[in-house]
C-alpha atoms as a PDB file:
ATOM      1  CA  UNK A   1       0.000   0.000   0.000  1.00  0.00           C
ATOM      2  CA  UNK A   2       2.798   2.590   0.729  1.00  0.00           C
ATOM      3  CA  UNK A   3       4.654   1.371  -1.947  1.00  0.00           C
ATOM      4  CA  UNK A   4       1.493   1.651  -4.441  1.00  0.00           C
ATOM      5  CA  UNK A   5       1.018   5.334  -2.844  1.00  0.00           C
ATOM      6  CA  UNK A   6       4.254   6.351  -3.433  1.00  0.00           C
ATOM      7  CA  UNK A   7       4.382   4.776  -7.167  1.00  0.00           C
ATOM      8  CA  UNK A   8       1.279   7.204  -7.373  1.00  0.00           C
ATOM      9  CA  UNK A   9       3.137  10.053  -5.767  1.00  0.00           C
ATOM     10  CA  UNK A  10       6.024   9.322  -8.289  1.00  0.00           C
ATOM     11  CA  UNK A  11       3.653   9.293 -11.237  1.00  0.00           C
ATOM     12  CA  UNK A  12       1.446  12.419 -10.151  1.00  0.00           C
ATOM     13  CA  UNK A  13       5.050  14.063  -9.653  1.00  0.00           C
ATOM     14  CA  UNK A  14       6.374  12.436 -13.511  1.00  0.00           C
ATOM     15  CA  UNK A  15       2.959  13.737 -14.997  1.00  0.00           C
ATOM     16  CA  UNK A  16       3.354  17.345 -13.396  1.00  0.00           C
ATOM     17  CA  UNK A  17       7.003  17.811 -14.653  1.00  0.00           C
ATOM     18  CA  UNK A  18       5.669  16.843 -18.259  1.00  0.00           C
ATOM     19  CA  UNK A  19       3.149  19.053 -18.028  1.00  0.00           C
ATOM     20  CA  UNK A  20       5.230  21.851 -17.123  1.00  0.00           C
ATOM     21  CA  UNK A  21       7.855  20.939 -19.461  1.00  0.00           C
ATOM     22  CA  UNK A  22       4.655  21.153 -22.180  1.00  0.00           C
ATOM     23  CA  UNK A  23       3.625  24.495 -21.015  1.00  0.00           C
ATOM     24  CA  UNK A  24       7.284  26.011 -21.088  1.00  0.00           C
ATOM     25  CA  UNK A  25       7.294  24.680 -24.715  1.00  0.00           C
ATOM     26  CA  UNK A  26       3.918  26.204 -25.348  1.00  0.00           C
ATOM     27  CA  UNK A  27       5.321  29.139 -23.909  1.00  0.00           C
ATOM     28  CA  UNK A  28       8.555  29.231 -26.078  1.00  0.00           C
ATOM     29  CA  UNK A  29       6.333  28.983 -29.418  1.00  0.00           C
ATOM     30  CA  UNK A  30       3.806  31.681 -27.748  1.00  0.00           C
ATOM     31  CA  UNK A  31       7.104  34.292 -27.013  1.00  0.00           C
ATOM     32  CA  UNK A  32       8.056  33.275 -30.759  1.00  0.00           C
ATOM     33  CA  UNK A  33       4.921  34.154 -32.234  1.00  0.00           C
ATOM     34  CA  UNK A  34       4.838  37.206 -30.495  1.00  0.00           C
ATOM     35  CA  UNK A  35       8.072  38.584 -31.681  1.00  0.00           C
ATOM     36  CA  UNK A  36       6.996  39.552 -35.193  1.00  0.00           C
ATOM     37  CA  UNK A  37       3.755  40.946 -33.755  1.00  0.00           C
ATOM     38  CA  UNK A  38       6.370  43.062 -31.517  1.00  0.00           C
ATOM     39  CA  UNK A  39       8.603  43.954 -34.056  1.00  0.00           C
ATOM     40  CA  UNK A  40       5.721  45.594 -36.486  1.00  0.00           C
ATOM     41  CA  UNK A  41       4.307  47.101 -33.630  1.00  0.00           C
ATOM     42  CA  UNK A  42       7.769  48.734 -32.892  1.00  0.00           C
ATOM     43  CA  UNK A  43       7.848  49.661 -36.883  1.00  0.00           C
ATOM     44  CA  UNK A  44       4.304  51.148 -36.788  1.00  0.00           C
ATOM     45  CA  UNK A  45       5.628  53.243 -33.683  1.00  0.00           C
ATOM     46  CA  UNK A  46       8.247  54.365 -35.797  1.00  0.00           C
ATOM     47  CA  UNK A  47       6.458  55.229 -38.599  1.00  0.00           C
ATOM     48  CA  UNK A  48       4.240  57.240 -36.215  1.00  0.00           C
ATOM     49  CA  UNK A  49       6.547  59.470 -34.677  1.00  0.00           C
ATOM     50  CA  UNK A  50       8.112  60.257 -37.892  1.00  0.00           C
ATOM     51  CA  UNK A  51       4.625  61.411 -38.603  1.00  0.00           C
ATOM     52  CA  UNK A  52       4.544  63.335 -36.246  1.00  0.00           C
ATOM     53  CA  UNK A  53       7.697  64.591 -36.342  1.00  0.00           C
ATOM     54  CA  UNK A  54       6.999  65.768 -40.015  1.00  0.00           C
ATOM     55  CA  UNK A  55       3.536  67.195 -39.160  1.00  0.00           C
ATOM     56  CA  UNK A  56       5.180  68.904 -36.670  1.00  0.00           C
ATOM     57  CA  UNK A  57       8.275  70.692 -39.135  1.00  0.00           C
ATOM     58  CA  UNK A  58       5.270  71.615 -41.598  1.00  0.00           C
ATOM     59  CA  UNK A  59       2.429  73.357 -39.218  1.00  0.00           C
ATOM     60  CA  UNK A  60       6.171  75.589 -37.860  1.00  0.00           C
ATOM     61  CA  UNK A  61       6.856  75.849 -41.690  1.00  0.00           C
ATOM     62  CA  UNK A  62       2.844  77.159 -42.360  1.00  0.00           C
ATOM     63  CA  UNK A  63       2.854  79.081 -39.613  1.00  0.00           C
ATOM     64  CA  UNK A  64       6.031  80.772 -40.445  1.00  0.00           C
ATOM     65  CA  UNK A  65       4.801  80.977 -44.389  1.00  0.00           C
ATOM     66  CA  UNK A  66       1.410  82.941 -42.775  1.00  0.00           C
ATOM     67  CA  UNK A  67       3.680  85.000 -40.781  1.00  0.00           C
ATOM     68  CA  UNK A  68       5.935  86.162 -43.935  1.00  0.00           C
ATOM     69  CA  UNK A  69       2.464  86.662 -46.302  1.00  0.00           C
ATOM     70  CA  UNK A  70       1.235  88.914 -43.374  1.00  0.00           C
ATOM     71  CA  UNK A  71       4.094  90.597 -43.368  1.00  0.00           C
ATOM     72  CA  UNK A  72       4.407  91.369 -46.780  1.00  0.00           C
ATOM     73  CA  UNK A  73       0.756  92.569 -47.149  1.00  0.00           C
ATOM     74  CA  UNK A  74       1.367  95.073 -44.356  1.00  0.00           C
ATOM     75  CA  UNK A  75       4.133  95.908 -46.323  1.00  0.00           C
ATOM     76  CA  UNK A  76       2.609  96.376 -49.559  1.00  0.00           C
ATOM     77  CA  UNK A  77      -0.245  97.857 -47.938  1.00  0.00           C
ATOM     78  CA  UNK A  78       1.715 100.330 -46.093  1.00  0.00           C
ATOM     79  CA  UNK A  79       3.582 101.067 -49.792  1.00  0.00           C
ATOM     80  CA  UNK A  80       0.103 101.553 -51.507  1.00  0.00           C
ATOM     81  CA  UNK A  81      -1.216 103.769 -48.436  1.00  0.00           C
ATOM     82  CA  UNK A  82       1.939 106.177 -48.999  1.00  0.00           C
ATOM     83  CA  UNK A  83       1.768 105.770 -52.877  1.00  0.00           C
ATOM     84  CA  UNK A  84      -2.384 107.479 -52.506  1.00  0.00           C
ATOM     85  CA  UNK A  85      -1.131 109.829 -49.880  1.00  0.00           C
ATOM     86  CA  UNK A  86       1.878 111.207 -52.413  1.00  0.00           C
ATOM     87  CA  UNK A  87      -0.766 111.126 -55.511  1.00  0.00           C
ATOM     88  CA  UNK A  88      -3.305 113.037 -52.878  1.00  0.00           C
ATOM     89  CA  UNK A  89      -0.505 115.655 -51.350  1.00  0.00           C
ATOM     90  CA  UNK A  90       0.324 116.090 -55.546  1.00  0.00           C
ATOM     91  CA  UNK A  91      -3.291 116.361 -56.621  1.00  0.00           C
ATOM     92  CA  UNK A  92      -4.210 119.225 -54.083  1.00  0.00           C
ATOM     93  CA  UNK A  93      -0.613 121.237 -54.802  1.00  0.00           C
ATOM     94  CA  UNK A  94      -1.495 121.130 -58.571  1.00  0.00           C
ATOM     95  CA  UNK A  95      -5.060 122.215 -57.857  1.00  0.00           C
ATOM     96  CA  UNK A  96      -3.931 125.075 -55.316  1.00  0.00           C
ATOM     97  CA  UNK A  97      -1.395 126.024 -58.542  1.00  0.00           C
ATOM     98  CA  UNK A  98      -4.677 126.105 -60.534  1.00  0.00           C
ATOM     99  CA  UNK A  99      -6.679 128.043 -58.363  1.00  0.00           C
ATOM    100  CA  UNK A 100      -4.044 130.546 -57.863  1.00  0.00           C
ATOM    101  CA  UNK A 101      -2.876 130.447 -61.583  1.00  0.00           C
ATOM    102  CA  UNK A 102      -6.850 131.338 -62.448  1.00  0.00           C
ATOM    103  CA  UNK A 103      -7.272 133.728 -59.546  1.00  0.00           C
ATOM    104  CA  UNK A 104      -4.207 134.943 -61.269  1.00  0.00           C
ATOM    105  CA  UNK A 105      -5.841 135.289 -64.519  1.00  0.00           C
ATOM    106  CA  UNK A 106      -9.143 136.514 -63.353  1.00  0.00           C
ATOM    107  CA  UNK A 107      -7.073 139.909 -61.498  1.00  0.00           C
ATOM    108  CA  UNK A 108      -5.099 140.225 -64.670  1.00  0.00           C
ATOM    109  CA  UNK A 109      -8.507 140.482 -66.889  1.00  0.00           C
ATOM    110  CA  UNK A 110     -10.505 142.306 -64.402  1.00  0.00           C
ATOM    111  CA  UNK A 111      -6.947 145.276 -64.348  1.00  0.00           C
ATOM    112  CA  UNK A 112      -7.209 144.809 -67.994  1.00  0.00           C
ATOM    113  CA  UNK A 113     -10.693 145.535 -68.141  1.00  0.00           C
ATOM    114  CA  UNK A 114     -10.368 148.322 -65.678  1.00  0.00           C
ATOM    115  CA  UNK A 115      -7.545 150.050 -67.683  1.00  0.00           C
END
């Protein structure tokens, strides 16, 4: 009887070390499976931060391209502003120089009239 429960002990113990040695070869194929799975993950995380990286140069380069156009409608603004104020300035000199030129005029023909 002892004998018979140990020959069960034995076999229970001979069964459980299969068993794990099954499972750690399960396990071996399972960490070999997963290392292609981890490898494109790795990849895709990659790829993603070079995204990223790239969406991140070309919203700077917009925002520095919307910066520069700004700038050079102020500009061109500010050169059209002065451009209307010159032709305005011009525009009243030459009609003062009228004026006084017919004013001018106007005395001379009234003195000749009066002569």
């Amino acid at each position: 009887a002892e004998r018979a429960a140990e020959r069960g002990h034995l076999e229970r113990a001979v069964a459980a070390e299969r068993a794990l040695q099954l499972a750690r070869t399960d396990l071996g194929a399972l960490v070999e499976r997963q290392r292609p799975l981890n490898d494109a993950l790795s990849a895709a995380l990659e790829r993603e931060q070079a995204v990223m990286a790239e969406n991140a140069r070309l919203k700077a380069a917009l925002a520095k391209s919307y910066e520069e156009s700004s700038a050079m409608v102020a500009a061109t603004q500010a050169h059209w502003e002065a451009r209307y104020m010159t032709a305005m300035a011009t525009a009243t000199r030459v009609q003062a120089t009228a004026n006084a030129a017919a004013a001018a005029g106007g005395a001379a023909e009234g003195g000749e009239a009066t002569t």
